[in-house]
C-alpha atoms as a PDB file:
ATOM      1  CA  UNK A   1     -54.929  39.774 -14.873  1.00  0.00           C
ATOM      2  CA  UNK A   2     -57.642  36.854 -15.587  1.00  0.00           C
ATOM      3  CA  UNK A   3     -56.539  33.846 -17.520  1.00  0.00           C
ATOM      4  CA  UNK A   4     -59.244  31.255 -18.308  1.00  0.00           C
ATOM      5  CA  UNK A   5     -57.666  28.025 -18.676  1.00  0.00           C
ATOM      6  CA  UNK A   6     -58.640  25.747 -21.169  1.00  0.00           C
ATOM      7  CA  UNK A   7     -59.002  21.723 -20.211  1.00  0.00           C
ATOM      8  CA  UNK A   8     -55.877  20.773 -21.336  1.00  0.00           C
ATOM      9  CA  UNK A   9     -53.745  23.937 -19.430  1.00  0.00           C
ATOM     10  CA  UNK A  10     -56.005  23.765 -16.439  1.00  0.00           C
ATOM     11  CA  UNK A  11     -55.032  19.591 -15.867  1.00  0.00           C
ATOM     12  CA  UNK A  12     -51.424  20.545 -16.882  1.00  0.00           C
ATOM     13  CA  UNK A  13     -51.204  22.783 -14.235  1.00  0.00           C
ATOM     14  CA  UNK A  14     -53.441  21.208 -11.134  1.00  0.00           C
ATOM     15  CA  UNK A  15     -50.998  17.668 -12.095  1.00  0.00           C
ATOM     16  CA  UNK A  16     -47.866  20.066 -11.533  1.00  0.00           C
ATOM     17  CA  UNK A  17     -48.677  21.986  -8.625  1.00  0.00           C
ATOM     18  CA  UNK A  18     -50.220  18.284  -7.058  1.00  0.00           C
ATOM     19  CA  UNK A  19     -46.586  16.687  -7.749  1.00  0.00           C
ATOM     20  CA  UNK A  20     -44.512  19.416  -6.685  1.00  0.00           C
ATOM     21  CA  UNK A  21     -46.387  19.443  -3.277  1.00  0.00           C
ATOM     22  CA  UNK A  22     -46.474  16.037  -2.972  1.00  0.00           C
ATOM     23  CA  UNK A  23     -42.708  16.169  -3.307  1.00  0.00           C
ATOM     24  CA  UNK A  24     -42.236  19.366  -1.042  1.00  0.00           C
ATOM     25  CA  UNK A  25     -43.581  17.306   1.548  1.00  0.00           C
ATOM     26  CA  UNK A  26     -40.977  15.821   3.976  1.00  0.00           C
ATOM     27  CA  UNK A  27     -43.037  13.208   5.722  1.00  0.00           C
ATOM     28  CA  UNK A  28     -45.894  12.883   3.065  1.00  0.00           C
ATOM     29  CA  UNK A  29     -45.684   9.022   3.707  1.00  0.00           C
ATOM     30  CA  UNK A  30     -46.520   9.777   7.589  1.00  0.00           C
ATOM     31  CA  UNK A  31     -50.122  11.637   6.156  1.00  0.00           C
ATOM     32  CA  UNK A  32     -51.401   8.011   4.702  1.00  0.00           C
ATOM     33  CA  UNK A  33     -50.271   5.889   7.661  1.00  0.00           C
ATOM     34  CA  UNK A  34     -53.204   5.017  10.145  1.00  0.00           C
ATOM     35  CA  UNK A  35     -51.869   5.586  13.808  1.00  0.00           C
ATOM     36  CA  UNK A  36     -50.795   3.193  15.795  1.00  0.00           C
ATOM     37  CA  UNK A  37     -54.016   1.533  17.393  1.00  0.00           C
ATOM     38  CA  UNK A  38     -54.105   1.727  21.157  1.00  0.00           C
ATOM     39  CA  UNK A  39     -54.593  -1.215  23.013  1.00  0.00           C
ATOM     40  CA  UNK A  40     -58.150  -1.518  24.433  1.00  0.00           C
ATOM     41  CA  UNK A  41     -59.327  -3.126  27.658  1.00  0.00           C
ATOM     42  CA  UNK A  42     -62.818  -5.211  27.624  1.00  0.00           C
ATOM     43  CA  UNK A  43     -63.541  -5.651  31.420  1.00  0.00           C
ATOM     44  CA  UNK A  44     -66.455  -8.331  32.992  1.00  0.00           C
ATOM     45  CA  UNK A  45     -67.538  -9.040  36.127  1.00  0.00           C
ATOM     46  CA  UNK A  46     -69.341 -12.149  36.390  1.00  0.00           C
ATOM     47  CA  UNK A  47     -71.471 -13.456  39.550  1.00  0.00           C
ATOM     48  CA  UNK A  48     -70.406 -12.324  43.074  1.00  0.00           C
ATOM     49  CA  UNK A  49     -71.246 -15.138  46.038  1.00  0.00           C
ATOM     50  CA  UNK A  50     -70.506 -15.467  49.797  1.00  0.00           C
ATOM     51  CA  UNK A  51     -67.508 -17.103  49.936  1.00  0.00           C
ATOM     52  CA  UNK A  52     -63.851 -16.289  51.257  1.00  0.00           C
ATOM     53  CA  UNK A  53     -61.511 -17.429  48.532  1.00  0.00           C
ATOM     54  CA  UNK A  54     -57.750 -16.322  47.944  1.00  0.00           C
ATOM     55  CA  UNK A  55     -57.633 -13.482  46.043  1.00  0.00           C
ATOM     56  CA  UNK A  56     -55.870 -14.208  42.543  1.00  0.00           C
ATOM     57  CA  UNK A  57     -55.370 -12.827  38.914  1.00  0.00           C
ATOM     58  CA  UNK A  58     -53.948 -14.711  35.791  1.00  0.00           C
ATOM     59  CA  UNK A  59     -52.710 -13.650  32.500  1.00  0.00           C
ATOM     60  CA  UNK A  60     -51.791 -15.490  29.281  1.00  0.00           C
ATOM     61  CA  UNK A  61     -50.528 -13.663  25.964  1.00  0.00           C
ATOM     62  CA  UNK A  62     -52.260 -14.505  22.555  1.00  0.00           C
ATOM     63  CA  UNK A  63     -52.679 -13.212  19.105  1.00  0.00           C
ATOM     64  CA  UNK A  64     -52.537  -9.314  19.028  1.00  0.00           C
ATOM     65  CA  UNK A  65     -54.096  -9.737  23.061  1.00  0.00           C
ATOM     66  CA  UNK A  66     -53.332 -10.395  26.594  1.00  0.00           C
ATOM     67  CA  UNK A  67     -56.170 -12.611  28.539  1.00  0.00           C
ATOM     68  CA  UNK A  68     -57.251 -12.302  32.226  1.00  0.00           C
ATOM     69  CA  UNK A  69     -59.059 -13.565  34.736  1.00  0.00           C
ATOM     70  CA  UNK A  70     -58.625 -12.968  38.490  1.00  0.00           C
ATOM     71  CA  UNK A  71     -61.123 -13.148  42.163  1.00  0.00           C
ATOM     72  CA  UNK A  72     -61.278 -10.153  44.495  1.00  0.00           C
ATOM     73  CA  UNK A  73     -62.674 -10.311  47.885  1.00  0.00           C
ATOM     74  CA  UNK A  74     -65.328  -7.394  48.770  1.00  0.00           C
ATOM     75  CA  UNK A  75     -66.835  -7.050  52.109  1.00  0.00           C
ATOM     76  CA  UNK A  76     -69.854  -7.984  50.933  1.00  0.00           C
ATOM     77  CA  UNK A  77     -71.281  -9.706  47.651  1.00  0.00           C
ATOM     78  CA  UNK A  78     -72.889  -6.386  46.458  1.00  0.00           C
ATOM     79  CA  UNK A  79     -69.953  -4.617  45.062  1.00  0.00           C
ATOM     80  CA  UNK A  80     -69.642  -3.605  41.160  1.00  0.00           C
ATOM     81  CA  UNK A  81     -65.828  -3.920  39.870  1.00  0.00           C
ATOM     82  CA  UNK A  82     -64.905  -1.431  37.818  1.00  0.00           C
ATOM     83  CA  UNK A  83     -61.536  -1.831  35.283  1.00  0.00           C
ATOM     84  CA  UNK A  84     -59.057   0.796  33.890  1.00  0.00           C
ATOM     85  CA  UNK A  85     -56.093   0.107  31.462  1.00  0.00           C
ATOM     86  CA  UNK A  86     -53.124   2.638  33.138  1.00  0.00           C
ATOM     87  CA  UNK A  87     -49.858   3.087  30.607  1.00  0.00           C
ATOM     88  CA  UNK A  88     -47.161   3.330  33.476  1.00  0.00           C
ATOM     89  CA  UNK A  89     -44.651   5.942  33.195  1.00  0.00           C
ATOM     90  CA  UNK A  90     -40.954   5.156  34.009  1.00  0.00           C
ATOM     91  CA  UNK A  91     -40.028   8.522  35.359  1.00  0.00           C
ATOM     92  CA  UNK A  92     -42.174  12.028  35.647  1.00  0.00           C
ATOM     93  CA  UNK A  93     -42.314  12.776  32.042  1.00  0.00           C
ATOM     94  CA  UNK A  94     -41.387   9.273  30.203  1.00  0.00           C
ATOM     95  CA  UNK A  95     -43.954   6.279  29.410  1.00  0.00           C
ATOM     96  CA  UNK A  96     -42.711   2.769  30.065  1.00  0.00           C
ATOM     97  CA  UNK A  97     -42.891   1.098  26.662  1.00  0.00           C
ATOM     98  CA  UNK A  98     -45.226  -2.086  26.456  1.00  0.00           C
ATOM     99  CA  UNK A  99     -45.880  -1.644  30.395  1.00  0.00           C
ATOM    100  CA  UNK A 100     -50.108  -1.176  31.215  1.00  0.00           C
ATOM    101  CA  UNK A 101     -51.833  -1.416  35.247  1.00  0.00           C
ATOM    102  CA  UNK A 102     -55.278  -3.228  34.667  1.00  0.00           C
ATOM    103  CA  UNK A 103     -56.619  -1.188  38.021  1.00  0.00           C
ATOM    104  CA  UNK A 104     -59.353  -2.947  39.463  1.00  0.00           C
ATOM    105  CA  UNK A 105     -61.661  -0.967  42.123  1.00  0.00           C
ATOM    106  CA  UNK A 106     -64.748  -2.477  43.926  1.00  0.00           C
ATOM    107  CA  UNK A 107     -68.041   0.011  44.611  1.00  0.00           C
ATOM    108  CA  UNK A 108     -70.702  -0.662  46.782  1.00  0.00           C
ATOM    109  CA  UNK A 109     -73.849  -1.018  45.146  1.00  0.00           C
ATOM    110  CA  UNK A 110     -76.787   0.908  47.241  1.00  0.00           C
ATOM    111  CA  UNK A 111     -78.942  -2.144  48.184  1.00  0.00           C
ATOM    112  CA  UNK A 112     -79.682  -4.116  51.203  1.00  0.00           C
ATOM    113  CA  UNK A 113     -77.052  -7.069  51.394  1.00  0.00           C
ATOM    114  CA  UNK A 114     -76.564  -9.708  52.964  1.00  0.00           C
ATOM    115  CA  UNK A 115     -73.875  -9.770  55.301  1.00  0.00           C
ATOM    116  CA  UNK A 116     -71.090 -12.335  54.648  1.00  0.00           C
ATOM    117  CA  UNK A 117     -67.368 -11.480  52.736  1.00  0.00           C
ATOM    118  CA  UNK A 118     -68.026 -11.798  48.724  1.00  0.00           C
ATOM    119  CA  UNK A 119     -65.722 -12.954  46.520  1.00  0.00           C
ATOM    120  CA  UNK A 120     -66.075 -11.321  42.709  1.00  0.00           C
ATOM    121  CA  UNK A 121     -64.852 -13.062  39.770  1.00  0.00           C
ATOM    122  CA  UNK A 122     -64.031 -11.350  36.490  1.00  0.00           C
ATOM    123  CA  UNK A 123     -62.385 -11.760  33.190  1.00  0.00           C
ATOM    124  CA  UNK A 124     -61.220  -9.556  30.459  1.00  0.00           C
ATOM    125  CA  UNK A 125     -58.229  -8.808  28.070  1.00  0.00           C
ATOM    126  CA  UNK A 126     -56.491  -5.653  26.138  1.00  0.00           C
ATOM    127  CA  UNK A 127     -57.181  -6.233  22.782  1.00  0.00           C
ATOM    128  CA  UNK A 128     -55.107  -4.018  20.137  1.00  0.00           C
ATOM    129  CA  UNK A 129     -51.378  -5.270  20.803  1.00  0.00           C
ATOM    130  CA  UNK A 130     -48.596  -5.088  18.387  1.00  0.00           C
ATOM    131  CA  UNK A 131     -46.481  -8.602  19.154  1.00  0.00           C
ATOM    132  CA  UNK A 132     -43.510  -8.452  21.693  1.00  0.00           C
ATOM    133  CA  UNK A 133     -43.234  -8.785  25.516  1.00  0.00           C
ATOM    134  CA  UNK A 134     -45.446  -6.496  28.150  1.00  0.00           C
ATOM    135  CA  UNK A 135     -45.289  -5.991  31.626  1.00  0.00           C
ATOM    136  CA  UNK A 136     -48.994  -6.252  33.514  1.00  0.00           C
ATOM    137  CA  UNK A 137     -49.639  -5.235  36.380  1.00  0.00           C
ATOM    138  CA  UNK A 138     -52.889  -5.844  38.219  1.00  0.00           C
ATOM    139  CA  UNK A 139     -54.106  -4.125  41.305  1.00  0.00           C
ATOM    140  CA  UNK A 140     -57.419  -4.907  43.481  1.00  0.00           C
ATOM    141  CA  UNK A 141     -58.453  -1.318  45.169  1.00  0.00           C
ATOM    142  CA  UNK A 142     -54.972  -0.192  44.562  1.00  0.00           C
ATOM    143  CA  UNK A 143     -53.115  -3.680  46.743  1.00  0.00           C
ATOM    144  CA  UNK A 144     -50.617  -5.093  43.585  1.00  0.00           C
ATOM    145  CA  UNK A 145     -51.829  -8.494  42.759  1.00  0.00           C
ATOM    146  CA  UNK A 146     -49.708  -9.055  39.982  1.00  0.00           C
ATOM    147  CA  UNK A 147     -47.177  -8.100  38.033  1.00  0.00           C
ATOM    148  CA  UNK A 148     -45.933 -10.311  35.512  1.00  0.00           C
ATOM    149  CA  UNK A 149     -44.170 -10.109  31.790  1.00  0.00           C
ATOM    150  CA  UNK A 150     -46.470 -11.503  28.916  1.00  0.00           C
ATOM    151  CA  UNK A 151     -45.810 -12.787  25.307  1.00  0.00           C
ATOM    152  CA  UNK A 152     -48.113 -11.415  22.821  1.00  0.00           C
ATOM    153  CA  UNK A 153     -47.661 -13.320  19.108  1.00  0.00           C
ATOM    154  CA  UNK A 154     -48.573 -12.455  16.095  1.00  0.00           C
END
């Protein structure tokens, strides 16, 4: 059987069937919500030099972000740092809520070097953070640096 609809019956219709699966929706509200941003690490290394300086890392919380800035000792000046943002997980299956590793690892860059222990400073943050308290821990080549609980505001 083949009905053809007129204007009127065909917007009658389409603005029935439209509400009553809107409403047979459960969660409808959860389709139009945007996800939950995750937070985002910007990582930079800035000059290496010959020097031997204590090795250190601080943090401080601000507006939707957590700052850094720390000094890692490589062998040599000619190393590249390389950053990754780690969620930690509290037990084999579970995530630790609000609880990120900034892991820091030094590479070797293939070039001839001078020999005489570097010292690399960087600075970065995680951008993307709802407001509440967060535990951060930093490592340098895997050795914990820090690990300290941070204030984010709003």
């Amino acid at each position: 059987m083949n009905k053809n609809f007129t204007r009127r019956e065909f917007l009658r219709v389409s603005s029935f069937l439209g509400v009553s699966g809107l409403f047979g929706l459960e969660s409808c509200d959860q389709l139009f919500q945007p996800a939950a941003t995750q937070p985002q690490l910007a990582f930079r290394q800035l000059e290496s030099s010959c020097a031997s300086a204590d090795e250190m890392v601080q943090l401080q919380g601000d507006f939707g972000r957590i700052e850094f800035v720390g000094l890692m000792n490589t062998p040599t000046p000619c190393y590249n740092l390389h950053a990754e943002l780690r969620a930690m997980r509290c037990g084999p299956t579970s995530r630790c809520p609000n609880t990120y590793e900034i892991a820091i690892t030094a590479i070797v860059q293939d070039v001839n070097c001078i020999e005489c222990v570097g010292t690399v400073p960087y600075e970065g943050e995680i951008r993307g953070l709802a407001p509440g308290m967060y535990t951060i821990v930093v490592a340098h080549d895997d050795r914990r640096m820090a690990s300290e609980q941070v204030h984010v505001g709003r």
